[in-house]
Protein backbone atom coordinates (compact mmCIF):
# COMPACT_ATOMS: atom_id res chain seq x y z
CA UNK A 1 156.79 -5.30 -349.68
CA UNK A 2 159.58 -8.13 -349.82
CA UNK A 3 161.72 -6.37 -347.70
CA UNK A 4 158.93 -5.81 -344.78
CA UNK A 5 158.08 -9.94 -345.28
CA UNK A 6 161.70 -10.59 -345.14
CA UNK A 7 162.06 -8.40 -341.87
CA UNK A 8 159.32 -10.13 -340.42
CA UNK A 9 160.55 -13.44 -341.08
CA UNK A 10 164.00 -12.00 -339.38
CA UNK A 11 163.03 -10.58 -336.32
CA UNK A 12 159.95 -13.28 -335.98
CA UNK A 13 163.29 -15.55 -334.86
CA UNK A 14 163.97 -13.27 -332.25
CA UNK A 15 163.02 -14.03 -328.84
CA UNK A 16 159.59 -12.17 -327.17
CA UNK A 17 160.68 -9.30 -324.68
CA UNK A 18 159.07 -11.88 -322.04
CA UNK A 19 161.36 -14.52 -322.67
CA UNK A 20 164.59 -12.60 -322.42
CA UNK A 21 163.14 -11.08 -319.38
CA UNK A 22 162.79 -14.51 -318.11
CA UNK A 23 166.90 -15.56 -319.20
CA UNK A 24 168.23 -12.37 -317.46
CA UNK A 25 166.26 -13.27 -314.43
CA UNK A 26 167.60 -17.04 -314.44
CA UNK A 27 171.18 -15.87 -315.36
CA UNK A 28 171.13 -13.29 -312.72
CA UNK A 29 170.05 -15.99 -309.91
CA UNK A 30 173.01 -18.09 -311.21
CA UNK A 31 175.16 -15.46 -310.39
CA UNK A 32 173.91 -14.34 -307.08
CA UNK A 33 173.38 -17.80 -305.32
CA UNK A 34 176.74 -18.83 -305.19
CA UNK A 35 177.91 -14.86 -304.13
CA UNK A 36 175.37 -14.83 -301.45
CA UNK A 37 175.90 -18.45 -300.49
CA UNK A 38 179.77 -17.30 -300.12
CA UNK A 39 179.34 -14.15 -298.18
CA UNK A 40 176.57 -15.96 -295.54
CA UNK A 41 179.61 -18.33 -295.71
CA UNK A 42 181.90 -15.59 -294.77
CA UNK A 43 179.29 -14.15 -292.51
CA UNK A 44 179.55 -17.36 -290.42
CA UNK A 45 182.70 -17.79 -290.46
CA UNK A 46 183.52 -14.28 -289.56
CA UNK A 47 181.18 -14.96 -286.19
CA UNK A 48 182.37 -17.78 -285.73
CA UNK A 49 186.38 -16.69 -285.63
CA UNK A 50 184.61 -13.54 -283.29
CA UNK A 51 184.34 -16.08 -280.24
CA UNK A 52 187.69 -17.79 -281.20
CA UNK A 53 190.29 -16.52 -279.22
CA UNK A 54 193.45 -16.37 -281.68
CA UNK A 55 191.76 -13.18 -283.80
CA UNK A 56 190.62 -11.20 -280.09
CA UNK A 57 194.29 -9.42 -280.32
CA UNK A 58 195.36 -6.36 -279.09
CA UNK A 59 198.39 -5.29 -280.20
CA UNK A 60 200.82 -4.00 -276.98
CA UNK A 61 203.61 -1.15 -277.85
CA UNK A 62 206.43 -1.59 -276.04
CA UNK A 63 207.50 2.63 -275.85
CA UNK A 64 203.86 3.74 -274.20
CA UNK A 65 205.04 1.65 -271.53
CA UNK A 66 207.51 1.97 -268.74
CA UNK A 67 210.85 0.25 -269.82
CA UNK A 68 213.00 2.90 -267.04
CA UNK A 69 212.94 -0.13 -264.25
CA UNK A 70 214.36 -2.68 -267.19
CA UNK A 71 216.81 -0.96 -268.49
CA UNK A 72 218.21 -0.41 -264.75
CA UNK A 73 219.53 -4.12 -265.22
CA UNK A 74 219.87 -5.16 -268.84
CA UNK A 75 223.66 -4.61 -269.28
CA UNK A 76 224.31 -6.52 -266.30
CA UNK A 77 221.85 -9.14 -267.62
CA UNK A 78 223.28 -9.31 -270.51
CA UNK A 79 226.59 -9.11 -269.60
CA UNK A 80 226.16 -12.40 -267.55
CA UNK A 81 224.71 -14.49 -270.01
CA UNK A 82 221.23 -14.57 -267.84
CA UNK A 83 218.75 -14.48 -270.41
CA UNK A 84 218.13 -16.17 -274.08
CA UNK A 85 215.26 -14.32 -274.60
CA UNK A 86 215.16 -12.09 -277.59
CA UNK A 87 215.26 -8.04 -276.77
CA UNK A 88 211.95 -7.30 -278.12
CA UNK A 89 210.70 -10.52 -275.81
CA UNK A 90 212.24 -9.09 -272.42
CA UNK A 91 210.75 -5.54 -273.35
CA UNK A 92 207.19 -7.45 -273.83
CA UNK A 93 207.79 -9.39 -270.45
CA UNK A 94 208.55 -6.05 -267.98
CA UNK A 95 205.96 -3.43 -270.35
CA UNK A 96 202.82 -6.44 -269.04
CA UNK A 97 203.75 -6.41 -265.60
CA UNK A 98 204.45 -2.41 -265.72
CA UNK A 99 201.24 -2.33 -267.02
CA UNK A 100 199.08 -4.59 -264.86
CA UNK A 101 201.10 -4.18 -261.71
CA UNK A 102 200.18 -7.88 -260.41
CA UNK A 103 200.69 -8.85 -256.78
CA UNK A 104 200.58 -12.83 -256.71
CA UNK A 105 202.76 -13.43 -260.05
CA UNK A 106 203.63 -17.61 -260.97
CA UNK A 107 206.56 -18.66 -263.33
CA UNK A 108 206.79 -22.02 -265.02
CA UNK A 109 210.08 -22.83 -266.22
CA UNK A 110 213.10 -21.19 -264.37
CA UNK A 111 216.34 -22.64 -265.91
CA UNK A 112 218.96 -19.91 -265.04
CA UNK A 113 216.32 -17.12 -263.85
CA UNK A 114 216.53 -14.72 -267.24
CA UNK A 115 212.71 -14.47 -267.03
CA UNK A 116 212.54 -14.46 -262.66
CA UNK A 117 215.61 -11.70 -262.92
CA UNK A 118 212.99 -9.55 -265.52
CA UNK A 119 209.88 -10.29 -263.41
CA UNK A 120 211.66 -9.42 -260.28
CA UNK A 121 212.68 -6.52 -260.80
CA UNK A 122 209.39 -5.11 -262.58
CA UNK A 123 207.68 -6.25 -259.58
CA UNK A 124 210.65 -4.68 -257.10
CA UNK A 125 208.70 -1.11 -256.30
CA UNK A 126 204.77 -2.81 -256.61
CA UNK A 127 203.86 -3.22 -252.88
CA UNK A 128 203.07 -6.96 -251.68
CA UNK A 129 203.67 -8.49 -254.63
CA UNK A 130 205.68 -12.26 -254.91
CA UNK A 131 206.94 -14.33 -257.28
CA UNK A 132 206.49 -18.40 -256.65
CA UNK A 133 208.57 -19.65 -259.68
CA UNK A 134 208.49 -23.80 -260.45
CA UNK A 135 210.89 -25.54 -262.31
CA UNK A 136 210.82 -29.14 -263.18
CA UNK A 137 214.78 -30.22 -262.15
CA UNK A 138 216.55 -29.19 -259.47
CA UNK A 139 220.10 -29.12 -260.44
CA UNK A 140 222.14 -26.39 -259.25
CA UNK A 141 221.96 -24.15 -262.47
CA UNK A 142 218.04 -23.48 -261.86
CA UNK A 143 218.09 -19.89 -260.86
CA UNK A 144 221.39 -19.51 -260.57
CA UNK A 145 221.48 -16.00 -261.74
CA UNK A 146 219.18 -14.38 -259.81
CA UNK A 147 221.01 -16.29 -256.44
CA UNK A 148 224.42 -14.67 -257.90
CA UNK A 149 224.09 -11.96 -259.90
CA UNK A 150 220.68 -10.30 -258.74
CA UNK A 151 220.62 -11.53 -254.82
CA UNK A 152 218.60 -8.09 -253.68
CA UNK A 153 215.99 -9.42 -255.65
CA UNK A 154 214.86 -12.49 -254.49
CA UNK A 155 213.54 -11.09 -251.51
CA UNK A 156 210.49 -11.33 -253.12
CA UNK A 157 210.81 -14.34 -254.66
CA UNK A 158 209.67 -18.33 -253.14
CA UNK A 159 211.22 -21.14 -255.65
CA UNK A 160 210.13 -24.25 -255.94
CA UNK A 161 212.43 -27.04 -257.31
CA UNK A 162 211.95 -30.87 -258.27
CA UNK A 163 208.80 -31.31 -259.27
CA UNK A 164 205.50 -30.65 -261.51
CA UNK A 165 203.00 -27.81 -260.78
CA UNK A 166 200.28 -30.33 -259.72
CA UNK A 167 202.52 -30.32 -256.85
CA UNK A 168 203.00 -27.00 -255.53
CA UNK A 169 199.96 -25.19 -256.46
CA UNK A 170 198.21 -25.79 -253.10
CA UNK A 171 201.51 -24.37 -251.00
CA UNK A 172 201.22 -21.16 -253.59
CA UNK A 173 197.43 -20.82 -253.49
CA UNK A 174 194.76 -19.07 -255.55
CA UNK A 175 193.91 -15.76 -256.69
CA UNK A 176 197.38 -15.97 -258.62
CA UNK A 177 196.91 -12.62 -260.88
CA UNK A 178 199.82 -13.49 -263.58
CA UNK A 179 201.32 -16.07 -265.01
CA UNK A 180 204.91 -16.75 -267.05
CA UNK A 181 205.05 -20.07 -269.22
CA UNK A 182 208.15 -21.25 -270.82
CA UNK A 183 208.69 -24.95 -270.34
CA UNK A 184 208.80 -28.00 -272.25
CA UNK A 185 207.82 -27.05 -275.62
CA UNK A 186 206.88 -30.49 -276.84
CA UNK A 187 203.08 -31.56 -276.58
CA UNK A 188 201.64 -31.95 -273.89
CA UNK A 189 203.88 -29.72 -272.24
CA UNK A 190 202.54 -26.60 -271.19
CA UNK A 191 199.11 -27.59 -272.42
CA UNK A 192 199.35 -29.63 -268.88
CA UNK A 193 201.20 -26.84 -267.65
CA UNK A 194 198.09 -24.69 -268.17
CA UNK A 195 195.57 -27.69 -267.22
CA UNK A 196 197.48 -27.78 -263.72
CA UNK A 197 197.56 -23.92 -262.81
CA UNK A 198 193.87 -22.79 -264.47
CA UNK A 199 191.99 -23.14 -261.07
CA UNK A 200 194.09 -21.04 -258.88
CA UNK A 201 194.10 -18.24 -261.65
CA UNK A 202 192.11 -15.04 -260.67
CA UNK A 203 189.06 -13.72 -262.83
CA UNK A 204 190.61 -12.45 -265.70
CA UNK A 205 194.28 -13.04 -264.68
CA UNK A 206 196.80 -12.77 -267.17
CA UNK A 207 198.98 -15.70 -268.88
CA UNK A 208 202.36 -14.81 -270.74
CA UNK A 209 203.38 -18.08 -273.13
CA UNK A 210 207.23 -17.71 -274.53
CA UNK A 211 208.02 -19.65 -277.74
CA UNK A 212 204.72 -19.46 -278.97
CA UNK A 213 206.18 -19.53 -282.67
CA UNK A 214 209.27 -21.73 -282.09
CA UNK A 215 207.84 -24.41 -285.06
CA UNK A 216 207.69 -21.74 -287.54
CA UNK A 217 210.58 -19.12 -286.32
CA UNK A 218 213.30 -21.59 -285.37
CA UNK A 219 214.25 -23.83 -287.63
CA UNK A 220 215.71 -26.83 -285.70
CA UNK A 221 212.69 -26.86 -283.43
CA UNK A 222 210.22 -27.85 -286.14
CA UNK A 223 207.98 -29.97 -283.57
CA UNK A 224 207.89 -27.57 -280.80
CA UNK A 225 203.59 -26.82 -281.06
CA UNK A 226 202.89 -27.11 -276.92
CA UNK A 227 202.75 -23.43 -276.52
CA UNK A 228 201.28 -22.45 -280.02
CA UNK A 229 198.27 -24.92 -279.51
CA UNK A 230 197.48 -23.79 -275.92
CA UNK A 231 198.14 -19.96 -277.02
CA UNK A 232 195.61 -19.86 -279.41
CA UNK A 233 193.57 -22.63 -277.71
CA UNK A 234 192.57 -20.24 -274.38
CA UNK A 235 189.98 -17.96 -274.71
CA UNK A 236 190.65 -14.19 -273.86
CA UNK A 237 192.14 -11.23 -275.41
CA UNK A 238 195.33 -11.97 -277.17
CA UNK A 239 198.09 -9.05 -276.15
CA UNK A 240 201.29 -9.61 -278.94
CA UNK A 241 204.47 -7.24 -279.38
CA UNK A 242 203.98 -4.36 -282.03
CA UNK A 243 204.50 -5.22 -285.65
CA UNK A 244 203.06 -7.38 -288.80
CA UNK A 245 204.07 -10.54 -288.66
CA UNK A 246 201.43 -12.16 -286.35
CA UNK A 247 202.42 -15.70 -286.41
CA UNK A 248 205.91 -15.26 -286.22
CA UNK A 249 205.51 -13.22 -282.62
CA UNK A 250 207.60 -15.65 -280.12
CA UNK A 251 205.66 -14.19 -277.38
CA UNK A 252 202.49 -13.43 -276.36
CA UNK A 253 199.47 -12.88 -273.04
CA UNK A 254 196.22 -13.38 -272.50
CA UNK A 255 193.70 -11.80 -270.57
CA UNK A 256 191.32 -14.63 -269.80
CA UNK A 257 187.43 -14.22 -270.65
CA UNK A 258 185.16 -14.49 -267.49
CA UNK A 259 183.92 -17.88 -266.49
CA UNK A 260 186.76 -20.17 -267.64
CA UNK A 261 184.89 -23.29 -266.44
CA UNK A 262 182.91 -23.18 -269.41
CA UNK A 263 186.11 -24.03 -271.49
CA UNK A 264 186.78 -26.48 -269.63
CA UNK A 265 185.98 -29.41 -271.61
CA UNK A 266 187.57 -27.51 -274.66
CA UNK A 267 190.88 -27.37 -273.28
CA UNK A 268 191.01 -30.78 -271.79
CA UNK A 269 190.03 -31.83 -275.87
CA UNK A 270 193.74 -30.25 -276.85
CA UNK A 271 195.40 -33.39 -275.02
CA UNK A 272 193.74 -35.48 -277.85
CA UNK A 273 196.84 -35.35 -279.90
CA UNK A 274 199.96 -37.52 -280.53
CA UNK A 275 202.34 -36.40 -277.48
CA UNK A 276 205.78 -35.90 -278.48
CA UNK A 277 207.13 -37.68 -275.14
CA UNK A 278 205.39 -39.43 -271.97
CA UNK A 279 205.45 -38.07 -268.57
CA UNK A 280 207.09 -40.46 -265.69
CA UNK A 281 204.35 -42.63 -264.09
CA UNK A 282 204.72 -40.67 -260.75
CA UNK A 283 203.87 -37.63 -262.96
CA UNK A 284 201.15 -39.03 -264.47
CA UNK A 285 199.62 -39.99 -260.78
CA UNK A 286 200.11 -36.49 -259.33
CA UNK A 287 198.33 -35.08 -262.76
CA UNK A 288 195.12 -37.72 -262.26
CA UNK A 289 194.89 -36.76 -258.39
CA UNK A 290 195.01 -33.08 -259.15
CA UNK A 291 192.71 -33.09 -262.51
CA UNK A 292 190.01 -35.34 -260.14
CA UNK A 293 189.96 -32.64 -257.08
CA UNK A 294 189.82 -29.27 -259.57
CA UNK A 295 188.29 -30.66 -262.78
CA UNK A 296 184.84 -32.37 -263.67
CA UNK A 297 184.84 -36.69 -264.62
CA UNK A 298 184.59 -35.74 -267.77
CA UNK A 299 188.09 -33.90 -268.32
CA UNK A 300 189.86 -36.19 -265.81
CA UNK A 301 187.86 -39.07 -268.46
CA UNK A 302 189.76 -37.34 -271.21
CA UNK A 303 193.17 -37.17 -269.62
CA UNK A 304 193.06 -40.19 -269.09
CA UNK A 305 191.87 -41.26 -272.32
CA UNK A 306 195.01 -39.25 -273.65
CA UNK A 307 197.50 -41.29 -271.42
CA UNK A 308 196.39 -44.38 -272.65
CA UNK A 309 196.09 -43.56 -276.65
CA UNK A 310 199.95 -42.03 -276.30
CA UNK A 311 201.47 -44.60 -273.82
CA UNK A 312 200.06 -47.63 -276.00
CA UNK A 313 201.76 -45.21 -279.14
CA UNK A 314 205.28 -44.51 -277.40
CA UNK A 315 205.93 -48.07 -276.68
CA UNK A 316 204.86 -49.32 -280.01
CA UNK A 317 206.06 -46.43 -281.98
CA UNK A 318 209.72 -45.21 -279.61
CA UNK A 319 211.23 -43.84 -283.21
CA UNK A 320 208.58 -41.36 -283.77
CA UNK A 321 208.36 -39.94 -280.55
CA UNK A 322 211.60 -37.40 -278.93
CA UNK A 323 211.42 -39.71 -275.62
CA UNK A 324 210.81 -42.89 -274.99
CA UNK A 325 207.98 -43.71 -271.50
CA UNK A 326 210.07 -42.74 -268.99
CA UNK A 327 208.79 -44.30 -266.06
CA UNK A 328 210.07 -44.69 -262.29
């Protein structure tokens, strides 16, 4: 009889079935709100990285494609100190164009011709296809190779010396199908580069960027983002060498999405930055005359927005930038 009284008094501390119902219930919702709340959060954020260009990547290997035509000139390229592209980056240049066979090809950034020797030759056997190749300077070492060492080539090849894009693009014309970038390096380099060249591209043309990794692969060259920021800024399908190591890839094209006005405004925004030098005032002119007959008042508002904030910044900051305003 004492025992039952004293197990009644025991177990009459214990909590009713209803209430610990009620605590697994509660401590259940405190576990599942914040793992839901983090996988809708991952759920977003996985849509929204969908529609951002950097993760739309397709990854191009070199051997399915034809590397026969390079290989016809390497040693020689080699040989003559033509090119300081990396092996794996030449490979990736020719196995595009082998691929894509473009007709109306544009190169940005000539220096001795490493890149117009490649191109040239890819293009050699692909029936009415050009190169128009622009290089800022005009001093005598700008394609020097290709005149010397590669003369049978440049019968398909118009060069353009002296001057910025803005400049030339309505000699070269539209319906450009591919395009090679390797220029300044230092914002806003070929984000302007880009900016100037985007109208005349062809639906779904294809853009090849060089140095895209320079800040992160080459030590000295810690500041050199123009090409990364642009790269990943476009929207289309990202083509990179084979291999892991995405960010350190040094090269890489794009296919562009369809309707590229409708990024318009987007990639006018990537100008917002701190520039690393200032374009010469005659520059500057040609890039606001050009921006105002392709381009909307609101991205020729934001250029110029941009050249004010970083001219203002160069002449009150000239230690932090690489050059000071050079202007005519």
């Amino acid at each position: 009889m004492n025992n039952q009284k004293i197990l009644e008094k025991n177990t009459s501390n214990l909590p009713k079935p209803s209430t610990i119902k009620l605590k697994n219930k509660l401590i259940k919702k405190i576990i599942l709100i914040p793992i839901i709340s983090v996988l809708l959060l991952l759920l977003v954020y996985h849509e929204k990285i969908k529609t951002f260009s950097l993760f739309k990547k397709e990854k191009i290997y070199l051997d399915q494609y034809e590397t026969n035509i390079f290989y016809q000139i390497k040693q020689k390229l080699i040989e003559n100190h033509c090119s300081d592209m990396w092996a794996n980056q030449r490979e990736f240049l020719n196995g595009v164009i082998r691929k894509f066979l473009p007709k109306k090809i544009l190169e940005i950034g000539v220096n001795r011709g490493g890149s117009s020797i490649i191109i040239l030759n890819a293009i050699k056997d692909i029936k009415n296809s050009k190169l128009f190749s622009i290089d800022l300077f005009s001093d005598k070492i700008i394609g020097k190779c290709v005149k010397e060492y590669f003369p049978e080539l440049s019968k398909k090849w118009q060069l353009f010396t002296g001057n910025i894009a803005s400049e030339f693009m309505e000699k070269i014309g539209k319906n450009i199908d591919l395009v090679f970038i390797d220029s300044g390096h230092w914002e806003p380099g070929e984000i302007l580069d880009f900016l100037m060249i985007l109208p005349f591209l062809k639906e779904n043309a294809i853009i090849i960027f060089h140095d895209i990794a320079n800040q992160i692969t080459v030590s000295k060259v810690r500041d050199e983002w123009a090409p990364y920021i642009i790269f990943n800024g476009i929207r289309g399908k990202k083509i990179l060498p084979s291999g892991n190591k995405i960010l350190t890839h040094d090269i890489g094209a794009i296919i562009l999405e369809n309707n590229q006005k409708k990024y318009y405004h987007d990639y006018f925004r990537l100008l917002g930055g701190q520039w690393q030098y200032f374009p010469k005032e005659i520059y500057i002119n040609s890039l606001k005359k050009h921006f105002k007959k392709y381009y909307d008042k609101e991205c020729l508002f934001m250029f110029n927005e941009a050249v004010v904030f970083n001219r203002e910044f160069v002449k009150n900051n000239p230690k932090k930038a690489f050059y000071k305003i050079n202007s005519d």
